[in-house]
N, C-alpha and C. Protein backbone atom coordinates (compact mmCIF):
# COMPACT_ATOMS: atom_id res chain seq x y z
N UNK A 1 83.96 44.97 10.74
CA UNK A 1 84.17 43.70 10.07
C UNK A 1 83.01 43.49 9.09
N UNK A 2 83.44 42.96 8.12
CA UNK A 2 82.38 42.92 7.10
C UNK A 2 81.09 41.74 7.38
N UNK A 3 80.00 41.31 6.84
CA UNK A 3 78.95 40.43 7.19
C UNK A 3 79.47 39.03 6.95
N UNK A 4 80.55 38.76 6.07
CA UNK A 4 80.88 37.74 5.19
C UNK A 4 82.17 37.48 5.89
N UNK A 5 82.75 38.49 6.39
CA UNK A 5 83.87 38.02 7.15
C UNK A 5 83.22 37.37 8.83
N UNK A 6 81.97 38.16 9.24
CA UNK A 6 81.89 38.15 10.20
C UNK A 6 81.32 37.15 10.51
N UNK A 7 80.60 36.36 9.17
CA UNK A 7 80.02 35.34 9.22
C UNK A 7 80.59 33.97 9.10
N UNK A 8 81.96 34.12 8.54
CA UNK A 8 82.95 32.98 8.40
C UNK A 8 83.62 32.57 9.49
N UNK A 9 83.59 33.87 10.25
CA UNK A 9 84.34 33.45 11.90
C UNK A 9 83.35 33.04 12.62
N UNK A 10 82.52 33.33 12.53
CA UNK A 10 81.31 32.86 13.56
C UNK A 10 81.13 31.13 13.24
N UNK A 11 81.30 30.99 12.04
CA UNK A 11 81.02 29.33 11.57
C UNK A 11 82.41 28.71 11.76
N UNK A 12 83.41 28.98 11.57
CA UNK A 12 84.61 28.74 12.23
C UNK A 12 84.84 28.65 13.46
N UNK A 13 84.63 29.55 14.58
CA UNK A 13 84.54 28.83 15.90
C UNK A 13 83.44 27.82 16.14
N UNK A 14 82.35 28.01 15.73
CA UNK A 14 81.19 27.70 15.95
C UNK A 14 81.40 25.87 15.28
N UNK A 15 81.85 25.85 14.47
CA UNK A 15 81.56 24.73 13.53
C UNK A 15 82.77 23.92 14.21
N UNK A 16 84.01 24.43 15.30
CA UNK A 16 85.05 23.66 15.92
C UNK A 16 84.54 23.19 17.03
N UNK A 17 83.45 24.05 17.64
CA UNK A 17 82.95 23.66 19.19
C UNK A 17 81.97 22.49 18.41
N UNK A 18 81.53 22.56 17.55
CA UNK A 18 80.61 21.49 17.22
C UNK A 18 81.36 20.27 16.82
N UNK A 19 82.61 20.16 16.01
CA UNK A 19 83.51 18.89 15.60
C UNK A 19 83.83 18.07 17.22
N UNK A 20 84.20 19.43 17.83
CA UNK A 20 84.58 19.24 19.20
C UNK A 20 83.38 18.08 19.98
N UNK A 21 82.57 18.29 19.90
CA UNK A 21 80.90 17.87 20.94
C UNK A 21 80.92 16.48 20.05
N UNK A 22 80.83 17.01 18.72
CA UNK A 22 80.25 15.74 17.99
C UNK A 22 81.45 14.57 17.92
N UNK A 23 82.69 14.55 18.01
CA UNK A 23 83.49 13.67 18.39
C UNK A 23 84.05 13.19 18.97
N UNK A 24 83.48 13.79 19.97
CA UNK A 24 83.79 13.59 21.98
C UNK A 24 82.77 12.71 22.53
N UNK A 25 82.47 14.32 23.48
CA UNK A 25 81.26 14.30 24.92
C UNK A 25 79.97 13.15 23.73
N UNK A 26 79.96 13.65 22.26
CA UNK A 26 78.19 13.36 21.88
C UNK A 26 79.02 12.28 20.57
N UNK A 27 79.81 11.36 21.04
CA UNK A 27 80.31 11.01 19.97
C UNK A 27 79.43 9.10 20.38
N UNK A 28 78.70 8.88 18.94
CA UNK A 28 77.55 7.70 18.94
C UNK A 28 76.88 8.43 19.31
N UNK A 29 76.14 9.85 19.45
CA UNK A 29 74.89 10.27 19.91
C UNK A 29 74.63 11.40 18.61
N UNK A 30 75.56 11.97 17.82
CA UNK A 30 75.29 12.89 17.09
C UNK A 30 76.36 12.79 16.47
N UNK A 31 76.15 12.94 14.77
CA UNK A 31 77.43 12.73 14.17
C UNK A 31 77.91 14.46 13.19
N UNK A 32 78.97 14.14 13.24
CA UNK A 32 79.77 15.81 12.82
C UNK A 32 78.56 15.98 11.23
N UNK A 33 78.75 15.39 10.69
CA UNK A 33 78.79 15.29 9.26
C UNK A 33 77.38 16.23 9.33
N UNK A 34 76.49 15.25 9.48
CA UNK A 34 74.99 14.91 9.66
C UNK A 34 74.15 16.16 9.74
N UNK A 35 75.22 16.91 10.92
CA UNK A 35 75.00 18.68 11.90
C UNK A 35 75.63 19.25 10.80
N UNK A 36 76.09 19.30 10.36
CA UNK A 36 76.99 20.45 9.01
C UNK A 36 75.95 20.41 7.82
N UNK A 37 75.39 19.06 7.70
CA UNK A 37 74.61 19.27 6.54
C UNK A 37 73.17 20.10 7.20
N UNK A 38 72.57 19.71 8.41
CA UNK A 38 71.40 20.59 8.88
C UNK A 38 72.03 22.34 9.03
N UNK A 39 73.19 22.57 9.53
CA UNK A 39 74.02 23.89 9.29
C UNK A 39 73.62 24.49 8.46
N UNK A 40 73.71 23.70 7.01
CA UNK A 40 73.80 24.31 5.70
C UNK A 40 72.81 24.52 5.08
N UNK A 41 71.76 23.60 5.36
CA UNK A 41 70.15 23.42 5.06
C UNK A 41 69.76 25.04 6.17
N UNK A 42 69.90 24.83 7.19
CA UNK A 42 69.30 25.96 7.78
C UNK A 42 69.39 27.69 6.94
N UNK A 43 70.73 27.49 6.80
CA UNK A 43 71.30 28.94 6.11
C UNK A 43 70.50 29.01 4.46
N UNK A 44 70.21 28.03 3.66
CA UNK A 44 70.16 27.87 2.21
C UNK A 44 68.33 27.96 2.56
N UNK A 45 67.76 27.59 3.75
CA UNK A 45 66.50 27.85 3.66
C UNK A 45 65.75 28.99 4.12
N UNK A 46 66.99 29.97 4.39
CA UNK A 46 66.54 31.25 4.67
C UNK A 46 67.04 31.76 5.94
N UNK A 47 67.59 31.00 6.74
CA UNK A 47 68.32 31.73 8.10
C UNK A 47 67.81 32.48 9.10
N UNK A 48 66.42 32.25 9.32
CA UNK A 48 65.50 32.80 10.20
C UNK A 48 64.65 31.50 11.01
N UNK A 49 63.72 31.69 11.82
CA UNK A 49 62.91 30.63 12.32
C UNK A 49 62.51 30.03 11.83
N UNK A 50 61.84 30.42 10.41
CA UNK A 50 60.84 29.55 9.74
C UNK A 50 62.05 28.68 9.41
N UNK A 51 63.08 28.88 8.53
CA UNK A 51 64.06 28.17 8.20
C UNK A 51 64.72 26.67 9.23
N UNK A 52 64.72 27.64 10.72
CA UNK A 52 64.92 26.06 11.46
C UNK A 52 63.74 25.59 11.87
N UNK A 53 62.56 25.86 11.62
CA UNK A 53 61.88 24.79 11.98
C UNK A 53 61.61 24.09 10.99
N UNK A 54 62.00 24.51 9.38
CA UNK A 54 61.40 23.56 8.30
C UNK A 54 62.59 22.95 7.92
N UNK A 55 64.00 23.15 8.12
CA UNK A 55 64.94 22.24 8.30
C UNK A 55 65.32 21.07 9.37
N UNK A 56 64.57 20.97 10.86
CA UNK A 56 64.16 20.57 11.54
C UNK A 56 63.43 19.50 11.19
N UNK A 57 61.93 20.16 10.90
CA UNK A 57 60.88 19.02 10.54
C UNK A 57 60.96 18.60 9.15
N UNK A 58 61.30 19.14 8.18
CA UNK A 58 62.13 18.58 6.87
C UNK A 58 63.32 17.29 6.78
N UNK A 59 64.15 17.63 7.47
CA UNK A 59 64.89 16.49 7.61
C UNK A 59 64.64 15.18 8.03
N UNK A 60 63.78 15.47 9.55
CA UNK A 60 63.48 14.39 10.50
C UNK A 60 62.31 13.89 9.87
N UNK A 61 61.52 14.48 9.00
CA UNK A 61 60.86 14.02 7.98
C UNK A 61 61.40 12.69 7.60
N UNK A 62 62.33 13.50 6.43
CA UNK A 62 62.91 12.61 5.33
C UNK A 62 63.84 11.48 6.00
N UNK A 63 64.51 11.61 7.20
CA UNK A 63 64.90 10.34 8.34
C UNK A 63 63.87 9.03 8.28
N UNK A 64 62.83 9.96 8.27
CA UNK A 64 61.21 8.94 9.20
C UNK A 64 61.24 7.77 7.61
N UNK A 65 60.80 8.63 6.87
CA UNK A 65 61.31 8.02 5.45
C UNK A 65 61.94 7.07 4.99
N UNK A 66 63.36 7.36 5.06
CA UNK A 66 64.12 6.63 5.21
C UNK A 66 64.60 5.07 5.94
N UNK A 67 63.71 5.63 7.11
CA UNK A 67 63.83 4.41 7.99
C UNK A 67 62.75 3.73 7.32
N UNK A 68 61.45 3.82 7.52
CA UNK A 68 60.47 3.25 6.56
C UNK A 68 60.79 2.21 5.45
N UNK A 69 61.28 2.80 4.35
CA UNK A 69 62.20 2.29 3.77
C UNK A 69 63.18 1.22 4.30
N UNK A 70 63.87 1.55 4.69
CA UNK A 70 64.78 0.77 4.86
C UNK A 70 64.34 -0.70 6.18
N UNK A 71 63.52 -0.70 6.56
CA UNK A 71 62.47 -1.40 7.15
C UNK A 71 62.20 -2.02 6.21
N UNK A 72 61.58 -1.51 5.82
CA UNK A 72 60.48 -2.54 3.98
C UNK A 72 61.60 -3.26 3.32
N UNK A 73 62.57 -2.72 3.27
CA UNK A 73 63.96 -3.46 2.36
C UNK A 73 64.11 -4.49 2.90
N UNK A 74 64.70 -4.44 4.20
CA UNK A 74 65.25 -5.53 5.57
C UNK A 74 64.07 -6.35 5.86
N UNK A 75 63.09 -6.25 5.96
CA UNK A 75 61.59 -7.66 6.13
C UNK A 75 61.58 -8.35 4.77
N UNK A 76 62.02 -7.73 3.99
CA UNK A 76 61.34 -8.24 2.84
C UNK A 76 60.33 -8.40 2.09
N UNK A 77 59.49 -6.84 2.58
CA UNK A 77 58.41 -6.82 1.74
C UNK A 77 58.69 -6.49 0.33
N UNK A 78 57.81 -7.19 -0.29
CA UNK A 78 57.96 -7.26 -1.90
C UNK A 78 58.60 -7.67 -2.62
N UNK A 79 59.21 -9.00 -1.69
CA UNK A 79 60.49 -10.14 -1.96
C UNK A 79 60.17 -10.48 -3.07
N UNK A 80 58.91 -10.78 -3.17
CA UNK A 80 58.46 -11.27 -4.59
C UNK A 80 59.01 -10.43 -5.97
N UNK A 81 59.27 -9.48 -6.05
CA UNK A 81 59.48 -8.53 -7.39
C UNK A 81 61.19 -8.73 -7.39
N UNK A 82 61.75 -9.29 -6.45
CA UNK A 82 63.15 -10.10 -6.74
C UNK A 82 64.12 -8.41 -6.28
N UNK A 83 64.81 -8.25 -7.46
CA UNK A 83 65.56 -7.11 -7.59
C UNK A 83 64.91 -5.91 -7.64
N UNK A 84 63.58 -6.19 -8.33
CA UNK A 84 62.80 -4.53 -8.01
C UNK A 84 62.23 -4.17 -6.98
N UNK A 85 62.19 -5.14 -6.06
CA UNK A 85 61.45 -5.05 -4.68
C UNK A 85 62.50 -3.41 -3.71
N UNK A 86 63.53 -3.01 -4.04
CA UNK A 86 63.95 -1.82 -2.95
C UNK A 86 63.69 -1.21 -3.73
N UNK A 87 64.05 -0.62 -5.36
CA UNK A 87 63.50 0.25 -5.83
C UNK A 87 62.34 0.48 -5.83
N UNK A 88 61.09 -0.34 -6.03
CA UNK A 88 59.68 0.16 -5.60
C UNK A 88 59.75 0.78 -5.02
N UNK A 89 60.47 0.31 -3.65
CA UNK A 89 60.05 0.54 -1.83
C UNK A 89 61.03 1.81 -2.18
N UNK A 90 61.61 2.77 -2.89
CA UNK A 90 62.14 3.63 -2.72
C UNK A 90 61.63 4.95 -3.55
N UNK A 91 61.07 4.18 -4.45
CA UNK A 91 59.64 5.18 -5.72
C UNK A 91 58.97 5.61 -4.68
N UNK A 92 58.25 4.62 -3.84
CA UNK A 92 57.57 4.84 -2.75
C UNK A 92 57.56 6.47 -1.83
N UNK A 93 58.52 5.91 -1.57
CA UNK A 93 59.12 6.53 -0.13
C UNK A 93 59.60 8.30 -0.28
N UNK A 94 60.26 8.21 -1.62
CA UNK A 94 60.83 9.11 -2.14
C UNK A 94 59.39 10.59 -2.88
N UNK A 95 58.54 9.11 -3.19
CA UNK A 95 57.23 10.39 -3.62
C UNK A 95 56.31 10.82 -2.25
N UNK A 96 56.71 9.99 -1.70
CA UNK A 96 55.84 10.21 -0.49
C UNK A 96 56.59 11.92 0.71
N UNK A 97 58.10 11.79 0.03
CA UNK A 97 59.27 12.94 0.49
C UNK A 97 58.90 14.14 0.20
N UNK A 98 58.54 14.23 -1.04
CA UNK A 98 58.29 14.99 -2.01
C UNK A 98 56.93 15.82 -2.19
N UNK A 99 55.93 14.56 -2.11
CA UNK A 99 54.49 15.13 -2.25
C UNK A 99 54.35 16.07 -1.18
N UNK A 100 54.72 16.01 0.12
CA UNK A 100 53.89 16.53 1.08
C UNK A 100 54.89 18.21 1.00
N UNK A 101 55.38 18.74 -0.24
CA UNK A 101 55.93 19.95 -0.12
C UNK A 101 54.40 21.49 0.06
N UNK A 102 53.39 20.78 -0.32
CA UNK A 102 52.30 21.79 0.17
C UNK A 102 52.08 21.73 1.60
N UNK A 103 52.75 21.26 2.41
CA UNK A 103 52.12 21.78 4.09
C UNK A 103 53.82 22.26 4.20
N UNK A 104 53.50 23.67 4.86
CA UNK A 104 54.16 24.61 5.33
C UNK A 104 55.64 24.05 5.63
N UNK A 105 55.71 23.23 7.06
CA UNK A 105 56.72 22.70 7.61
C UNK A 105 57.81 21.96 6.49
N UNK A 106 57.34 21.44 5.66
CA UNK A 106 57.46 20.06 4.64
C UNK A 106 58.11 20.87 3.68
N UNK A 107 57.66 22.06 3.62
CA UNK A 107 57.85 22.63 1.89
C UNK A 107 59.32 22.93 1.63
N UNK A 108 60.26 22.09 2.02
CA UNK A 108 61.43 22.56 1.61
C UNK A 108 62.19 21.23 1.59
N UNK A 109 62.10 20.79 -0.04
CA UNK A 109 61.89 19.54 -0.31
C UNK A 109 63.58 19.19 -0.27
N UNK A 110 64.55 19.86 -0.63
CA UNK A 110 66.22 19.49 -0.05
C UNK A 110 66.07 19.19 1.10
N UNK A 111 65.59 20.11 1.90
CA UNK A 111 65.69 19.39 3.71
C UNK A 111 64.97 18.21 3.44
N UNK A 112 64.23 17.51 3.01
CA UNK A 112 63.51 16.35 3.19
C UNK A 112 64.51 15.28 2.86
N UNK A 113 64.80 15.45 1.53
CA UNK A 113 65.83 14.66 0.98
C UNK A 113 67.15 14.69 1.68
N UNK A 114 67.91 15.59 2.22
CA UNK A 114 68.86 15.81 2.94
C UNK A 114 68.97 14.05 4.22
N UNK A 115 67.94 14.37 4.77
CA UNK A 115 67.74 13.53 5.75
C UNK A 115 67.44 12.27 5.04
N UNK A 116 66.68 12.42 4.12
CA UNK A 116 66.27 10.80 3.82
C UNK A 116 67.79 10.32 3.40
N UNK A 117 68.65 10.85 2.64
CA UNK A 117 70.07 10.41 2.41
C UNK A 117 71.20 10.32 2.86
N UNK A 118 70.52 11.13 4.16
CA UNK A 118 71.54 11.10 5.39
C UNK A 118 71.63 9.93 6.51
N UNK A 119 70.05 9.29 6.38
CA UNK A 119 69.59 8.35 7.10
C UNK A 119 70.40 7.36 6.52
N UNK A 120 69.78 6.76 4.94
CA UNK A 120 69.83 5.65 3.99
C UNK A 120 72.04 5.54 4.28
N UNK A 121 72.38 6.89 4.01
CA UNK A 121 73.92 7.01 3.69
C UNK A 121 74.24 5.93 5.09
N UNK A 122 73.81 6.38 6.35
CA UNK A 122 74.88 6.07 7.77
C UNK A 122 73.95 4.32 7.11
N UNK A 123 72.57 4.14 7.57
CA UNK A 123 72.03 3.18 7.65
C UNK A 123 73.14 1.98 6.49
N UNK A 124 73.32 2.73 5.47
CA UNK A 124 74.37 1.39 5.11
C UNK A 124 75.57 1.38 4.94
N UNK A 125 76.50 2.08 5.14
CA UNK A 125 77.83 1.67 5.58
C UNK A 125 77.71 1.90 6.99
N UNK A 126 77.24 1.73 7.64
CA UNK A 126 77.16 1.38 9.20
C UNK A 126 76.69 -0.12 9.40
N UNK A 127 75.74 -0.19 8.76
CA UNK A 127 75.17 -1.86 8.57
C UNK A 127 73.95 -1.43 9.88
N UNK A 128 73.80 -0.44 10.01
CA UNK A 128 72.52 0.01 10.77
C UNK A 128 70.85 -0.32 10.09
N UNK A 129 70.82 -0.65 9.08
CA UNK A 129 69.91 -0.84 8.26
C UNK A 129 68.56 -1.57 9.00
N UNK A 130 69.15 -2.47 10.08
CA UNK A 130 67.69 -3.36 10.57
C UNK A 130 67.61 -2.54 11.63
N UNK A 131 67.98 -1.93 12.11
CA UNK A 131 68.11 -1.22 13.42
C UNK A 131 66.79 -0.05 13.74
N UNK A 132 66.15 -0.40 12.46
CA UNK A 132 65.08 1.48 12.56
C UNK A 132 64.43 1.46 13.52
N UNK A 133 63.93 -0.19 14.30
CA UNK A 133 62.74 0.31 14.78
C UNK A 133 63.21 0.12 16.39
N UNK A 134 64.92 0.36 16.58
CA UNK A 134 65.69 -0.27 18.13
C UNK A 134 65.02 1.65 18.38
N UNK A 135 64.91 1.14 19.82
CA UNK A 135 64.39 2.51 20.68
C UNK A 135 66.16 2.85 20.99
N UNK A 136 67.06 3.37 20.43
CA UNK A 136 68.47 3.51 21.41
C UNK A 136 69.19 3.71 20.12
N UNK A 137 70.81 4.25 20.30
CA UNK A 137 71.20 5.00 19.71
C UNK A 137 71.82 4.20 18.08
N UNK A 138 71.58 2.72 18.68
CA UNK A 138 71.69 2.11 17.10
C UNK A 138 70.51 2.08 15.92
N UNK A 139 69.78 2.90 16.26
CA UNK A 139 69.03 3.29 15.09
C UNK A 139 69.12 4.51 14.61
N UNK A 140 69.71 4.44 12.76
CA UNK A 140 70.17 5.98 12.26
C UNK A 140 69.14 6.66 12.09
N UNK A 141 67.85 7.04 12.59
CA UNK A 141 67.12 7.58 12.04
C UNK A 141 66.97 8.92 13.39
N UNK A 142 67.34 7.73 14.90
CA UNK A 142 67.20 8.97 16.30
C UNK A 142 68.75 9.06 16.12
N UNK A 143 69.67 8.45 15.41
CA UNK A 143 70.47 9.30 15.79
C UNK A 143 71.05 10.56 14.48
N UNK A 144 70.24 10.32 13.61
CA UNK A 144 70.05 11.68 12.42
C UNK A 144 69.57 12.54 13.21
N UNK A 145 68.23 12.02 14.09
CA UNK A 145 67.40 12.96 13.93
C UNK A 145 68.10 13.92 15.30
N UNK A 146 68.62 13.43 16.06
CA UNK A 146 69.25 14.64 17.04
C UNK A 146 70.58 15.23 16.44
N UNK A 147 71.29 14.49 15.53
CA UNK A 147 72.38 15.49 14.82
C UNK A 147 71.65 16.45 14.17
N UNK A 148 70.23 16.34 13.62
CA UNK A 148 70.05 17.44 12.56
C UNK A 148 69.47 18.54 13.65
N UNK A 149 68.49 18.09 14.55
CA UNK A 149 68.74 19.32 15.88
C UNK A 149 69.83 20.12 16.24
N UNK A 150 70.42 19.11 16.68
CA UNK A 150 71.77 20.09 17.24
C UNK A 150 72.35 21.00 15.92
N UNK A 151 72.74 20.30 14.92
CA UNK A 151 73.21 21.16 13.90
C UNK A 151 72.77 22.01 13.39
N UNK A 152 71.32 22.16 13.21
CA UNK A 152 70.44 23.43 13.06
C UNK A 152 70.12 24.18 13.59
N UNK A 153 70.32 24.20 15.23
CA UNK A 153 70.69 25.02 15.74
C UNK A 153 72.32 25.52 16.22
N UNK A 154 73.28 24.90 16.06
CA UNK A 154 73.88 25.71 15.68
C UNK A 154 74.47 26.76 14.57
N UNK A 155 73.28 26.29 13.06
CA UNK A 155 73.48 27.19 12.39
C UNK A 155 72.47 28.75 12.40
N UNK A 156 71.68 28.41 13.81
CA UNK A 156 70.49 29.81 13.90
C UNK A 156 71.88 30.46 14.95
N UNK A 157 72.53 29.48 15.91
CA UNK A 157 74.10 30.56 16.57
C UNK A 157 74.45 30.94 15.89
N UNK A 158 75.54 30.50 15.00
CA UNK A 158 75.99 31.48 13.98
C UNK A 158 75.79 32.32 13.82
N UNK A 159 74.77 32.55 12.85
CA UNK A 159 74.01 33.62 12.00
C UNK A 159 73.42 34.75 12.96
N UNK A 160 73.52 34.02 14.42
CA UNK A 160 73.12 35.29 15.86
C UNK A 160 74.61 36.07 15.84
N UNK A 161 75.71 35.19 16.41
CA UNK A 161 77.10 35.46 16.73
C UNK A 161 77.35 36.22 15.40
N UNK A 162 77.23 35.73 14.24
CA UNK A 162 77.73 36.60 13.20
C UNK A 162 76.90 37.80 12.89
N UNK A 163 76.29 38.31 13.25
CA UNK A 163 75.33 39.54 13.71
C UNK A 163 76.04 40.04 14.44
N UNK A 164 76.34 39.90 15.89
CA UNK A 164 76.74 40.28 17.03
C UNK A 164 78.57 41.08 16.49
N UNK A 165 78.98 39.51 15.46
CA UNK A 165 80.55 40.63 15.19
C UNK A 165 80.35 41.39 14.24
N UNK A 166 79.65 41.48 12.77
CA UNK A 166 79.38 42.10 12.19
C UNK A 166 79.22 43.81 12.37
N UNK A 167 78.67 43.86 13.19
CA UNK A 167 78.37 45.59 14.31
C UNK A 167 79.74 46.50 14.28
């Protein structure tokens, strides 16, 4: 079987047991979407260890971020600047995503952003937005941050399983 074939079946079962988990047994604990995008981040950042741990700490990064943000929005800091008060708070947040691409873990500035937009995305059409700093599963930032776990590792399965048929 070819690498490309062998690799499409592997993400094909692999990516059904995960729709499966994520809209079941782990459904409000991890969302489908969320794991497909850490999937894809894992593979596009190189598909080895370094890759899930900087898609890992990249994302949950850009989550932390996010929530931050979206904190500062919801108190109302910088009420005063009226309408520019979230964009500041998002100049902010966004350079702060960005800058830290010189330490190792960090340097893979899509995974950062991935998460920060993955956070911001659920945080408002969920209306999760005040929720960052609840210890429990109504805050999108723990519950990004265990979809982008689970989903990043199931894209280091894959890329094992699709090895394994590849042979």
């Amino acid at each position: 079987m070819s690498k490309l074939t062998a690799l499409a079946l592997s993400i094909a079962i692999l990516g059904g047991v995960w729709a499966f988990l994520a809209l079941n047994p782990l459904a409000g604990v991890a969302l489908v979407w969320v794991g497909f995008i850490a999937w894809g981040c894992y593979f596009h950042t190189g598909g080895d260890d370094a890759a899930l741990q900087k898609t890992i700490g990249g994302m949950i990064y850009g989550a932390v971020l996010a929530g931050v943000a979206l904190f500062l929005v919801s108190s109302g800091a910088l009420a005063g600047l009226g309408a520019l008060a979230a964009p500041v708070i998002i100049a902010v947040t966004v350079f702060a995503l960005v800058i830290v691409a010189g330490v190792n873990l960090l340097s893979v500035v899509p995974a950062n952003v991935y998460g920060y937009a993955a956070t911001a995305g659920l945080a408002l059409t969920a209306g999760t937005a005040g929720n960052v700093t609840a210890a429990n599963l109504t805050n999108p930032v723990i519950v990004v941050a265990i979809s982008v776990i689970i989903g990043a590792l199931f894209g280091m399965a894959s890329g094992k399983l699709a090895g394994v048929l590849g042979k």
